[in-house]
PDB file of N, CA and C in Angstrom:
ATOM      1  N   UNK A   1     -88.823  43.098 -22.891  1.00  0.00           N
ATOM      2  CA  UNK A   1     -87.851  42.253 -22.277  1.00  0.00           C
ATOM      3  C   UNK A   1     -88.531  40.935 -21.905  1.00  0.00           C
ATOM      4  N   UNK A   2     -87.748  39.622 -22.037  1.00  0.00           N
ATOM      5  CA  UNK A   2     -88.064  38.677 -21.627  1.00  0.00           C
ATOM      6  C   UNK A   2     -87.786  37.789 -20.317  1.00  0.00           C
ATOM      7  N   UNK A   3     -88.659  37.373 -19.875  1.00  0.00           N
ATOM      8  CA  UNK A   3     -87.679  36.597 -19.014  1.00  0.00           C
ATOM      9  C   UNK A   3     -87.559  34.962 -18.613  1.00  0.00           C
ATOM     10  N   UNK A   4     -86.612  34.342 -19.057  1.00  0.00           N
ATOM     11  CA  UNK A   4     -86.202  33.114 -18.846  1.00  0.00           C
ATOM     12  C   UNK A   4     -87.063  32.466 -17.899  1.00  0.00           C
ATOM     13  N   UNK A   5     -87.131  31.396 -17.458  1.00  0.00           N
ATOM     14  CA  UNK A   5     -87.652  30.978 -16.437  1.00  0.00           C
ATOM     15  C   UNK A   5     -86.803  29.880 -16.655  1.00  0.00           C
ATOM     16  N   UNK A   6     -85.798  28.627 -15.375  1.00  0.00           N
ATOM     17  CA  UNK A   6     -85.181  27.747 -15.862  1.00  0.00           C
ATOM     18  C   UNK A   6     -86.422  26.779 -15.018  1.00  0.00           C
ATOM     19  N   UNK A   7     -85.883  25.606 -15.259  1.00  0.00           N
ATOM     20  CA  UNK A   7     -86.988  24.551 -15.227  1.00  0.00           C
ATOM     21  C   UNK A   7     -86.701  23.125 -14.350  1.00  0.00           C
ATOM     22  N   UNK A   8     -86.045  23.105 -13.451  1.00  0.00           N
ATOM     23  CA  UNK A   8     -85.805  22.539 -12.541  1.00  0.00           C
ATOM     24  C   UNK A   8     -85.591  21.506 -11.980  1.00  0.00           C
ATOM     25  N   UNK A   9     -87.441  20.888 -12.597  1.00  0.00           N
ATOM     26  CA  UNK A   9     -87.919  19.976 -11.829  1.00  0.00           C
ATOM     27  C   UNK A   9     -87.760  18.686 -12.478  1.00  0.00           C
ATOM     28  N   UNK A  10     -86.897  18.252 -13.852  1.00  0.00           N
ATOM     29  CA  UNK A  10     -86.204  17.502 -14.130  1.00  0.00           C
ATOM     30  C   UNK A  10     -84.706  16.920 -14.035  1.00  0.00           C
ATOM     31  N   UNK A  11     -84.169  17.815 -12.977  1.00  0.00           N
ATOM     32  CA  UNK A  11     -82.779  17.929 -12.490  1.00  0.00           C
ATOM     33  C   UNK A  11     -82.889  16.314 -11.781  1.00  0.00           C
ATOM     34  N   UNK A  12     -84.094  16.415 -10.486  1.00  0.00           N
ATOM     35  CA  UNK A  12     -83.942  14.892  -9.917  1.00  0.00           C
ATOM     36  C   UNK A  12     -83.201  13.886 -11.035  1.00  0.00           C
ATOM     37  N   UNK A  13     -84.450  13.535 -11.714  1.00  0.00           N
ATOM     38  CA  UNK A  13     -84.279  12.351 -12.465  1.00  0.00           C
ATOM     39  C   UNK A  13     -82.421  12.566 -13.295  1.00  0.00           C
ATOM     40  N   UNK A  14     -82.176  13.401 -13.933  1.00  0.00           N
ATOM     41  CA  UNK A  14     -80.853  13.516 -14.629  1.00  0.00           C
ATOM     42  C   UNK A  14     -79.963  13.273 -13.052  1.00  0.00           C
ATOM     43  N   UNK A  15     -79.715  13.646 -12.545  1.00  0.00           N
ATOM     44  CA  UNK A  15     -79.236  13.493 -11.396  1.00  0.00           C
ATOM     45  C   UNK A  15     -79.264  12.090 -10.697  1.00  0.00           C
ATOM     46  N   UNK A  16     -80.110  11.190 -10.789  1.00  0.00           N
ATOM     47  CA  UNK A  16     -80.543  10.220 -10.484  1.00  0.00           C
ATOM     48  C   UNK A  16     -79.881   9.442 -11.430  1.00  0.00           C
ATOM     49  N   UNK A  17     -80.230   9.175 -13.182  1.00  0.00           N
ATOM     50  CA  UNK A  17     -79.276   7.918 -14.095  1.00  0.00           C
ATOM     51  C   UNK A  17     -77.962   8.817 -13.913  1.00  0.00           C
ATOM     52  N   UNK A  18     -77.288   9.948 -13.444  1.00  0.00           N
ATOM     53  CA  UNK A  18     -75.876   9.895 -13.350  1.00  0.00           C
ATOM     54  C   UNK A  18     -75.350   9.261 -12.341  1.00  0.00           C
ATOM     55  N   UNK A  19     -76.078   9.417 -11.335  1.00  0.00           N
ATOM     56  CA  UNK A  19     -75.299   8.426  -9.953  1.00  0.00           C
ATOM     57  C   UNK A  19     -75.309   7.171 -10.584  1.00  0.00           C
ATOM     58  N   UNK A  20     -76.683   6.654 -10.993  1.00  0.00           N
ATOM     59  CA  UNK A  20     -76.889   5.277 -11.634  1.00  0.00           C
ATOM     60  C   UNK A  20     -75.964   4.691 -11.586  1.00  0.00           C
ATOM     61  N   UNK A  21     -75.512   5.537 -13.170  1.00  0.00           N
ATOM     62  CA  UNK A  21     -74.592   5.202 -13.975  1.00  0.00           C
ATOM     63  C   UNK A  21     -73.090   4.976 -13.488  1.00  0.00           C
ATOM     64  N   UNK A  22     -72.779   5.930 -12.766  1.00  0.00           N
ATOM     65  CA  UNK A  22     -71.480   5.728 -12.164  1.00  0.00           C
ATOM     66  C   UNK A  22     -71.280   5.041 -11.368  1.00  0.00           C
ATOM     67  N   UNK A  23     -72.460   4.511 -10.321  1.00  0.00           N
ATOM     68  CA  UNK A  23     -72.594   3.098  -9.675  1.00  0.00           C
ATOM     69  C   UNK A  23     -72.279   1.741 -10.637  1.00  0.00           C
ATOM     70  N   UNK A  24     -73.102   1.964 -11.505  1.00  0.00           N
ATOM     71  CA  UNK A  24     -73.430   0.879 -12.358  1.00  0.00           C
ATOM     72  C   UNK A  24     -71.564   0.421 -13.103  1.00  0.00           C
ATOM     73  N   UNK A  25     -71.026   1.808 -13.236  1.00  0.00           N
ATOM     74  CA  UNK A  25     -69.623   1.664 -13.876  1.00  0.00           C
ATOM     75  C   UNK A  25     -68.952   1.601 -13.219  1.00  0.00           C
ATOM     76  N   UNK A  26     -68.592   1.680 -11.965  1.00  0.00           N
ATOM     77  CA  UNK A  26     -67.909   1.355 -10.491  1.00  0.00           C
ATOM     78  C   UNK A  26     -67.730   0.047 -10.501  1.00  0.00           C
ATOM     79  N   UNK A  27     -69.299  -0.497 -10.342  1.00  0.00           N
ATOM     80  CA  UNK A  27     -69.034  -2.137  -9.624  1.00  0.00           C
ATOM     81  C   UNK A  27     -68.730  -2.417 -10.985  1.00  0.00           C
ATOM     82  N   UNK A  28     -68.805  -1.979 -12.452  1.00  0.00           N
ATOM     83  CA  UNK A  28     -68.825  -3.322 -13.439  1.00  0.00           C
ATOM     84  C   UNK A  28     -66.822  -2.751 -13.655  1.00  0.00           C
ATOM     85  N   UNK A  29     -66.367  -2.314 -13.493  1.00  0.00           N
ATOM     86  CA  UNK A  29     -65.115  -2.147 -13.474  1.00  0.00           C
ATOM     87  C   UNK A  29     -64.633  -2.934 -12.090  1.00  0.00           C
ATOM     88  N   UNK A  30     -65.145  -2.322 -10.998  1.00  0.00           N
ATOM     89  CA  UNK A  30     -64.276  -3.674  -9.918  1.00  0.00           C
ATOM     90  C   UNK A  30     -64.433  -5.006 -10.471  1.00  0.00           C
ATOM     91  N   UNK A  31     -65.688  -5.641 -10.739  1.00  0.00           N
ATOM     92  CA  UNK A  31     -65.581  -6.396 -10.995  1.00  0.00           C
ATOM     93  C   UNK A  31     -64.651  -7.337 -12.293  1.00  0.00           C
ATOM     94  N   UNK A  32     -64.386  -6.614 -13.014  1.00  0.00           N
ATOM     95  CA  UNK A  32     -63.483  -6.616 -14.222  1.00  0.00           C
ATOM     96  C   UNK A  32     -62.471  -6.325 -13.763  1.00  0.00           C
ATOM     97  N   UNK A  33     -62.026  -5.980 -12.763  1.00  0.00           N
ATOM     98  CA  UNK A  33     -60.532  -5.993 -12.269  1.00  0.00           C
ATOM     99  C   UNK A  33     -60.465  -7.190 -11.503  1.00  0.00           C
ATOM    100  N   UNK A  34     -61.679  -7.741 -10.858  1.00  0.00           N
ATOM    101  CA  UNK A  34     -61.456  -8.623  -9.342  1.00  0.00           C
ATOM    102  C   UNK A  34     -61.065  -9.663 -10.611  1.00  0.00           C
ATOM    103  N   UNK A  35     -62.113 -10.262 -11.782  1.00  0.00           N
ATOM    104  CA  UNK A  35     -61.820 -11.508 -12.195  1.00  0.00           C
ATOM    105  C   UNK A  35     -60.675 -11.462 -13.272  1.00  0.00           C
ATOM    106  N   UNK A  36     -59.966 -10.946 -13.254  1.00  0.00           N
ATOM    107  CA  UNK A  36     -58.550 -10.558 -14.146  1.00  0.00           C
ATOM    108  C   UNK A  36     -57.421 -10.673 -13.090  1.00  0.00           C
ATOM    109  N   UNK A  37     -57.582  -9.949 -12.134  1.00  0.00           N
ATOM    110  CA  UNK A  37     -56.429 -10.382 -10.744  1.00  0.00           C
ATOM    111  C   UNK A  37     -56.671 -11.924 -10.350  1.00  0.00           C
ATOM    112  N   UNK A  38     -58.074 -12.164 -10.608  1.00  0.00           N
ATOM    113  CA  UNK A  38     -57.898 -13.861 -10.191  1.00  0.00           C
ATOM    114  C   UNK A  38     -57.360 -14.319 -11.132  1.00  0.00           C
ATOM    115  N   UNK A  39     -57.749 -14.463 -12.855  1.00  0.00           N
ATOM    116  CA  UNK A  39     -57.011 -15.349 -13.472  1.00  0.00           C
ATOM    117  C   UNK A  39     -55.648 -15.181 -13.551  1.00  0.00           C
ATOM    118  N   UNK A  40     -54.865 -13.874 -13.809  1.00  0.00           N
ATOM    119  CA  UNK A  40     -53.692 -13.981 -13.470  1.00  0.00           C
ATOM    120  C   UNK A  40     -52.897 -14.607 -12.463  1.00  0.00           C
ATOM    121  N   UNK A  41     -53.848 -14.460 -11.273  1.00  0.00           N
ATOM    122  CA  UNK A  41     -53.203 -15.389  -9.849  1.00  0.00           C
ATOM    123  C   UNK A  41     -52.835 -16.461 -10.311  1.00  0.00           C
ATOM    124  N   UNK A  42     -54.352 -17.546 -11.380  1.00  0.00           N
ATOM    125  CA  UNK A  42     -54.776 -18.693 -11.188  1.00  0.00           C
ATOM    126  C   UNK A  42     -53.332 -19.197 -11.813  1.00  0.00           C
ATOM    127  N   UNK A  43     -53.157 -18.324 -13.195  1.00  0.00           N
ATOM    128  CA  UNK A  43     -51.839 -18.560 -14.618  1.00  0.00           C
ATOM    129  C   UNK A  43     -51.256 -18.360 -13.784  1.00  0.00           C
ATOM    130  N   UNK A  44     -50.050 -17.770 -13.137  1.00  0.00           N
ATOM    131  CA  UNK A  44     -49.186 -17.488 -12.644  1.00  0.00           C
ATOM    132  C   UNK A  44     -48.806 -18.855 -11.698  1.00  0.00           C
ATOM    133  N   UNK A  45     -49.904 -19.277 -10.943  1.00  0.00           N
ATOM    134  CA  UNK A  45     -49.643 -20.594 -10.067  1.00  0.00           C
ATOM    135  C   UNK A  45     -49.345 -21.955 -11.221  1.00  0.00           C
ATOM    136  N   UNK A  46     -50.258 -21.545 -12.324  1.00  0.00           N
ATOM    137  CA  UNK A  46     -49.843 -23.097 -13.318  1.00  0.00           C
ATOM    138  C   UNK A  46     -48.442 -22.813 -13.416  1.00  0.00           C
ATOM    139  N   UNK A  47     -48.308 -21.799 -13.978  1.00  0.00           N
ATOM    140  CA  UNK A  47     -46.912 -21.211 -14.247  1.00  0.00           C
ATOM    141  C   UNK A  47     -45.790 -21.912 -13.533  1.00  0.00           C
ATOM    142  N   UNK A  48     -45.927 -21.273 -12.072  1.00  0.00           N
ATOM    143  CA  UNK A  48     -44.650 -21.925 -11.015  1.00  0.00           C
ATOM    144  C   UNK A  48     -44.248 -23.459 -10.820  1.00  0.00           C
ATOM    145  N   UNK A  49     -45.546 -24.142 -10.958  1.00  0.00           N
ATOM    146  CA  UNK A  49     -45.698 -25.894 -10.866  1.00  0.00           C
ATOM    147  C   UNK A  49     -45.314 -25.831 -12.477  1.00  0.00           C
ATOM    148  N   UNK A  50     -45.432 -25.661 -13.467  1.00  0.00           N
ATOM    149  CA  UNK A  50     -44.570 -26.360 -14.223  1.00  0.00           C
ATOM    150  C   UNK A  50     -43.152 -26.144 -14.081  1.00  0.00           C
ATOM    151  N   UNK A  51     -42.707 -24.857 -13.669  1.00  0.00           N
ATOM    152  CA  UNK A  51     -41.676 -24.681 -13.581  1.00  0.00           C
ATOM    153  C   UNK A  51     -40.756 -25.559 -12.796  1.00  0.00           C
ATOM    154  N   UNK A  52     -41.570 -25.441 -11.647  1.00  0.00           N
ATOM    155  CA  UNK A  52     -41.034 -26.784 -10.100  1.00  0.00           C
ATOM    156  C   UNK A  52     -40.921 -28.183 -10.749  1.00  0.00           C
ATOM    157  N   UNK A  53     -42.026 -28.722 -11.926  1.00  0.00           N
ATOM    158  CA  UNK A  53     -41.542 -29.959 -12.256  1.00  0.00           C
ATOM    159  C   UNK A  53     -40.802 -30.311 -13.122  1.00  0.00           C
ATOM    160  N   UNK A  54     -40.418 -29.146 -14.085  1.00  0.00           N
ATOM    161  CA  UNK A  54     -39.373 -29.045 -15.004  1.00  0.00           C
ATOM    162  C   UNK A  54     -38.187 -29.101 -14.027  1.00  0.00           C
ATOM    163  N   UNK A  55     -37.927 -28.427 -13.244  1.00  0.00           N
ATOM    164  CA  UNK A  55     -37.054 -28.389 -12.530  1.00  0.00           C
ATOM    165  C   UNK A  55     -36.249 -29.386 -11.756  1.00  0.00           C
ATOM    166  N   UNK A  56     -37.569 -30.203 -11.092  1.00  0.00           N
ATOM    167  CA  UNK A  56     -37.565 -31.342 -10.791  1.00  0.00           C
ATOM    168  C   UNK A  56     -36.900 -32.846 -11.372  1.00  0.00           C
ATOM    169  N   UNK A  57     -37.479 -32.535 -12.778  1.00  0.00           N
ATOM    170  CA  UNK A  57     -37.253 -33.478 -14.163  1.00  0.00           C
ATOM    171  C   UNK A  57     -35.541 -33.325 -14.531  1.00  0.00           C
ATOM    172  N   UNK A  58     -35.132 -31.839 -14.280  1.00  0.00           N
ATOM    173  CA  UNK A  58     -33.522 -31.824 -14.842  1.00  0.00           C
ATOM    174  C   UNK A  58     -33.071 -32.301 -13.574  1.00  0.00           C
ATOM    175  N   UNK A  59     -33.493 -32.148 -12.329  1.00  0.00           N
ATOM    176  CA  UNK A  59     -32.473 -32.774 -11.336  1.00  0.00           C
ATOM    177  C   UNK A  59     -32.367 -34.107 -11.483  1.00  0.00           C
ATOM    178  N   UNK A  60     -33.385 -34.553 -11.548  1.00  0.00           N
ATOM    179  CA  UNK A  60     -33.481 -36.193 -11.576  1.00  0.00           C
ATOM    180  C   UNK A  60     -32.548 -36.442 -13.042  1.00  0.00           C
ATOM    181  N   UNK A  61     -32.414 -35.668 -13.820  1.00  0.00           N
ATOM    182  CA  UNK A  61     -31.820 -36.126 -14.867  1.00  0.00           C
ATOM    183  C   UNK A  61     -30.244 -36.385 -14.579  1.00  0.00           C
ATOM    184  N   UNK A  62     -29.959 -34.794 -14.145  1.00  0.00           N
ATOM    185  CA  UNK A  62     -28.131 -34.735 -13.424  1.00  0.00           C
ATOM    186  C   UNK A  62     -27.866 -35.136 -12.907  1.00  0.00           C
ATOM    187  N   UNK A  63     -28.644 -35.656 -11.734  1.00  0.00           N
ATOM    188  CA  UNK A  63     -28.562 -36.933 -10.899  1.00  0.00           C
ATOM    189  C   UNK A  63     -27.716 -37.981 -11.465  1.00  0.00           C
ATOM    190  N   UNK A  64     -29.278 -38.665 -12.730  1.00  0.00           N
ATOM    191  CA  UNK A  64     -28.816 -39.732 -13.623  1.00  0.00           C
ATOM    192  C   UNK A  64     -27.307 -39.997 -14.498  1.00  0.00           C
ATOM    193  N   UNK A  65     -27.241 -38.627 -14.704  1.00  0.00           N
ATOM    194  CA  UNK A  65     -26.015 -38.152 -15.582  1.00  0.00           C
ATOM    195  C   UNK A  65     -24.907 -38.606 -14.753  1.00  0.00           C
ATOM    196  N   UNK A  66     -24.737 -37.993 -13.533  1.00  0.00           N
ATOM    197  CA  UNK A  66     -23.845 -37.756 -12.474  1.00  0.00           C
ATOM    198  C   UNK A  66     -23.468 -39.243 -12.081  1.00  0.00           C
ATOM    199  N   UNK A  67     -24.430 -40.044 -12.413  1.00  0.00           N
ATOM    200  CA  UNK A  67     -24.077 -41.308 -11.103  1.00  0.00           C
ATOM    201  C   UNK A  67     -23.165 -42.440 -12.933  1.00  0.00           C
ATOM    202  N   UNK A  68     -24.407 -42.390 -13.932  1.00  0.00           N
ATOM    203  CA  UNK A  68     -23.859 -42.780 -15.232  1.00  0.00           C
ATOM    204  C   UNK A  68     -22.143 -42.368 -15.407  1.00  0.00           C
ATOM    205  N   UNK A  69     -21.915 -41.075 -15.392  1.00  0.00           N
ATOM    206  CA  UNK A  69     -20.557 -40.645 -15.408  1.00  0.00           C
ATOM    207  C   UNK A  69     -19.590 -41.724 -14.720  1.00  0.00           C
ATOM    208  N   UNK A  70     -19.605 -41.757 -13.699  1.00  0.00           N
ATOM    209  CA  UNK A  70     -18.358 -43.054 -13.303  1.00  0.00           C
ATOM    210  C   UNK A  70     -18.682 -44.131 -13.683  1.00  0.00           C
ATOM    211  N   UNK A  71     -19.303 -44.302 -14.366  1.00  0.00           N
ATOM    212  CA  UNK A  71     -19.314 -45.886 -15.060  1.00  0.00           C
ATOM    213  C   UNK A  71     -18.709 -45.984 -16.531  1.00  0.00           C
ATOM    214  N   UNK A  72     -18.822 -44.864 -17.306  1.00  0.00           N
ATOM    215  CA  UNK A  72     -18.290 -44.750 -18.358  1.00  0.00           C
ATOM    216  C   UNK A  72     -16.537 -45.122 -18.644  1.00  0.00           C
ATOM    217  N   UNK A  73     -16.053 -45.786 -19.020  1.00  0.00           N
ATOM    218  CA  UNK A  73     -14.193 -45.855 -18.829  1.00  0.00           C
ATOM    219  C   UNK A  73     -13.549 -46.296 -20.530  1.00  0.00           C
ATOM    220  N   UNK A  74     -12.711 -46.025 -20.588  1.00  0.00           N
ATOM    221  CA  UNK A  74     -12.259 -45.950 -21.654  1.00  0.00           C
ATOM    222  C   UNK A  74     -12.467 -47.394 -22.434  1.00  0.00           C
ATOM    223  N   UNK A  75     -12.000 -48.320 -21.305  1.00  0.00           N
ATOM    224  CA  UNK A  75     -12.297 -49.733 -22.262  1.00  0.00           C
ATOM    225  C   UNK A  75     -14.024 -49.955 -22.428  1.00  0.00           C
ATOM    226  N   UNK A  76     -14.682 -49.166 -21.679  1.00  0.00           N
ATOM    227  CA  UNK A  76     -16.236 -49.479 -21.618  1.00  0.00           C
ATOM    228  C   UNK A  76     -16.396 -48.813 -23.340  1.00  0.00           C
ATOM    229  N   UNK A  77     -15.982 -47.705 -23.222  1.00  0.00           N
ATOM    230  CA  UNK A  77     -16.328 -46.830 -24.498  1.00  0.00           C
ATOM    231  C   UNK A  77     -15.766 -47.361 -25.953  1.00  0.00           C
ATOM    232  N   UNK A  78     -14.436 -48.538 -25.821  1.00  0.00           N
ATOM    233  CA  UNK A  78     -13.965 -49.060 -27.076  1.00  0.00           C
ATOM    234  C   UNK A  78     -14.630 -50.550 -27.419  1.00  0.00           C
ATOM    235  N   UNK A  79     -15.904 -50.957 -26.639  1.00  0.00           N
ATOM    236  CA  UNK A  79     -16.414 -52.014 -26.304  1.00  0.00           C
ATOM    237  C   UNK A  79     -17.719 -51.439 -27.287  1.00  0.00           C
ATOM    238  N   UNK A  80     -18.340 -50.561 -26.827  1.00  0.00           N
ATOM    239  CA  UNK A  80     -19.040 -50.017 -27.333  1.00  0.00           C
ATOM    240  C   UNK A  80     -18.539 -49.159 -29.114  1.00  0.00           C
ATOM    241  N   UNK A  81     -17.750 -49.212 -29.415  1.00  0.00           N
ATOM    242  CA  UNK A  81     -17.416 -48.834 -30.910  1.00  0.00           C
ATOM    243  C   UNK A  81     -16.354 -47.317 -31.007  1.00  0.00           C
ATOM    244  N   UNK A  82     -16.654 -46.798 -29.742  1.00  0.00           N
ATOM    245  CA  UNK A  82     -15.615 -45.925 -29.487  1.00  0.00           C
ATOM    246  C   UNK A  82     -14.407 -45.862 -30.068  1.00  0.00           C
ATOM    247  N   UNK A  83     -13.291 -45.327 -30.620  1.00  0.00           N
ATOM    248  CA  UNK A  83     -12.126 -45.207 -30.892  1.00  0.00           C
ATOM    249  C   UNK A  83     -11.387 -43.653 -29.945  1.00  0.00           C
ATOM    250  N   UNK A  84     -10.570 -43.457 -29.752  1.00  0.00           N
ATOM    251  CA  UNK A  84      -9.463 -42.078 -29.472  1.00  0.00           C
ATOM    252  C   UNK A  84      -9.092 -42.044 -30.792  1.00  0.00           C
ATOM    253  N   UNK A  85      -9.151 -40.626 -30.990  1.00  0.00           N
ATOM    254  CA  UNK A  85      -8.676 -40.620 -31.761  1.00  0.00           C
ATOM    255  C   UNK A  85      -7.490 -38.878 -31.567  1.00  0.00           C
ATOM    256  N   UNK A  86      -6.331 -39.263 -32.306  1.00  0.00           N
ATOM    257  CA  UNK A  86      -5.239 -38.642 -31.756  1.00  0.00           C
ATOM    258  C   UNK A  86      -5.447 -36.889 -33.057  1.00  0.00           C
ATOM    259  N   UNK A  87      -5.172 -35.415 -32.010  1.00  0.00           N
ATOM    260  CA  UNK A  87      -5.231 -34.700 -33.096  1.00  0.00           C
ATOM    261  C   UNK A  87      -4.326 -34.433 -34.499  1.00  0.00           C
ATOM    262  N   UNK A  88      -5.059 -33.908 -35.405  1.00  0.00           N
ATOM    263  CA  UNK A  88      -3.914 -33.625 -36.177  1.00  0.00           C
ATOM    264  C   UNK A  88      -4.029 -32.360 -36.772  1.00  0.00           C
ATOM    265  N   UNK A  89      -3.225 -31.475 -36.865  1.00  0.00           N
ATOM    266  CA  UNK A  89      -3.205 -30.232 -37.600  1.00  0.00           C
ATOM    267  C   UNK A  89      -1.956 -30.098 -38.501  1.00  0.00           C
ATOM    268  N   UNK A  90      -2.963 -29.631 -39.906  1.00  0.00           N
ATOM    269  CA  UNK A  90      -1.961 -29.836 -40.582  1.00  0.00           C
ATOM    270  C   UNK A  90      -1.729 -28.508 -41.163  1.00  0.00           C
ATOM    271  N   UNK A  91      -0.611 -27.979 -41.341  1.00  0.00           N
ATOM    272  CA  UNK A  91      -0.376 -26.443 -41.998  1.00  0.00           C
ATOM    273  C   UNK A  91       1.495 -26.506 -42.986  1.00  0.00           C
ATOM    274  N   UNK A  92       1.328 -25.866 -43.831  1.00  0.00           N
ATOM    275  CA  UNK A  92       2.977 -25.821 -44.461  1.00  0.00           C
ATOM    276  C   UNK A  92       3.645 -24.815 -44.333  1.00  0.00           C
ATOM    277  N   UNK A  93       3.452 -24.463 -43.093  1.00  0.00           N
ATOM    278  CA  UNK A  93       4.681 -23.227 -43.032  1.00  0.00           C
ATOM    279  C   UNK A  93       5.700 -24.304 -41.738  1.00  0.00           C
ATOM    280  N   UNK A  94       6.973 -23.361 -41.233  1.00  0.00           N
ATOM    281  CA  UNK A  94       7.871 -23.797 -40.533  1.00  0.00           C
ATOM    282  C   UNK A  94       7.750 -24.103 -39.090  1.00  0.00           C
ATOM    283  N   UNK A  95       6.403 -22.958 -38.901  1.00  0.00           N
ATOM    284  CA  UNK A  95       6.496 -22.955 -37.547  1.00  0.00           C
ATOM    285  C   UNK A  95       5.691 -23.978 -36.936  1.00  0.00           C
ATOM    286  N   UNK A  96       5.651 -24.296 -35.862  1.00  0.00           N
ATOM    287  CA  UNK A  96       4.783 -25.535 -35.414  1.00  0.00           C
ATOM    288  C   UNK A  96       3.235 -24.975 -35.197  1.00  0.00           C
ATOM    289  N   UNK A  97       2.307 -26.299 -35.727  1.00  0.00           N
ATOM    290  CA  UNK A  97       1.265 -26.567 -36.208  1.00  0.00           C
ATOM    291  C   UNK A  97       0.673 -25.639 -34.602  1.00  0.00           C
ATOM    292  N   UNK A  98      -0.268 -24.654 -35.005  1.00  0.00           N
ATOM    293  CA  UNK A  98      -1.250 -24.334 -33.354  1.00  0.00           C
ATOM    294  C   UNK A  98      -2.701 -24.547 -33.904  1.00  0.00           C
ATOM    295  N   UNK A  99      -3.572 -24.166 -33.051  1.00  0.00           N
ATOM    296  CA  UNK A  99      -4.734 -24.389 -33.205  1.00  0.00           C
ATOM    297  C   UNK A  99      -5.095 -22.505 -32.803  1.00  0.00           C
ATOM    298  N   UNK A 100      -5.414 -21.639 -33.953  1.00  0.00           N
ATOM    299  CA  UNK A 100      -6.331 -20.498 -33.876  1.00  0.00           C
ATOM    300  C   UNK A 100      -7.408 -20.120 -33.550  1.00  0.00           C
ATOM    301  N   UNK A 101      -7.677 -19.945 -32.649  1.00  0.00           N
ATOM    302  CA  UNK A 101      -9.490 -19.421 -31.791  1.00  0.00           C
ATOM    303  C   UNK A 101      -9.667 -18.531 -32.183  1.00  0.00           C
ATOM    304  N   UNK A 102      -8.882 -17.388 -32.609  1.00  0.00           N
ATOM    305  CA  UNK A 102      -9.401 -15.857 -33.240  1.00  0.00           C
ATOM    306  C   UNK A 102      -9.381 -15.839 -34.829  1.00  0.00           C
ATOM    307  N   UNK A 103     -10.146 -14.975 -35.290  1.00  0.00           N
ATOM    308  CA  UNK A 103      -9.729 -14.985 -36.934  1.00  0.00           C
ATOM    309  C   UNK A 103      -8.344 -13.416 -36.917  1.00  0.00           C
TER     310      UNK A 103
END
């Protein structure tokens, strides 16, 4: 019969690069989360300021629109090359001419 003997006294060290290691993969994962939550922060803030000055840009526009609108008048618009022009629908049956929105 034989007998085994197990061997021990290399357990420290294996024991030792596993903590290492899982230290070592701890902080390098926080850290790979910390600078990914920042740049997203950072994008997300460009994000909102363009949005705010786009935003900004159409008000000032409707504004423009809004105040332009009462100045526009019919003789302004036939001055400018404008015409009215009157509808016409034309169809050959009896009944009077409509205008169809559905097929």
């Amino acid at each position: 019969m034989t007998t085994k003997i197990l061997d021990f006294s290399n357990i420290d060290r294996k024991l030792f690069w596993i903590l290492s290691g899982s230290i070592v993969f701890a902080v390098g994962f926080y850290l790979y989360s910390a600078f990914t939550l920042t740049f997203a922060v950072v994008e997300r803030d460009r994000a909102l300021s363009s949005a705010r000055t786009i935003a900004l840009g159409a008000a000032g526009l409707e504004q423009e629109y809004m105040a332009l609108q009462n100045t526009v008048t019919l003789s302004f618009a036939e001055k400018r090359g404008f015409m009215e022009v009157a509808p016409k629908f034309t169809g050959g049956s009896s009944k009077p001419d409509t205008l169809a929105l559905s097929r």
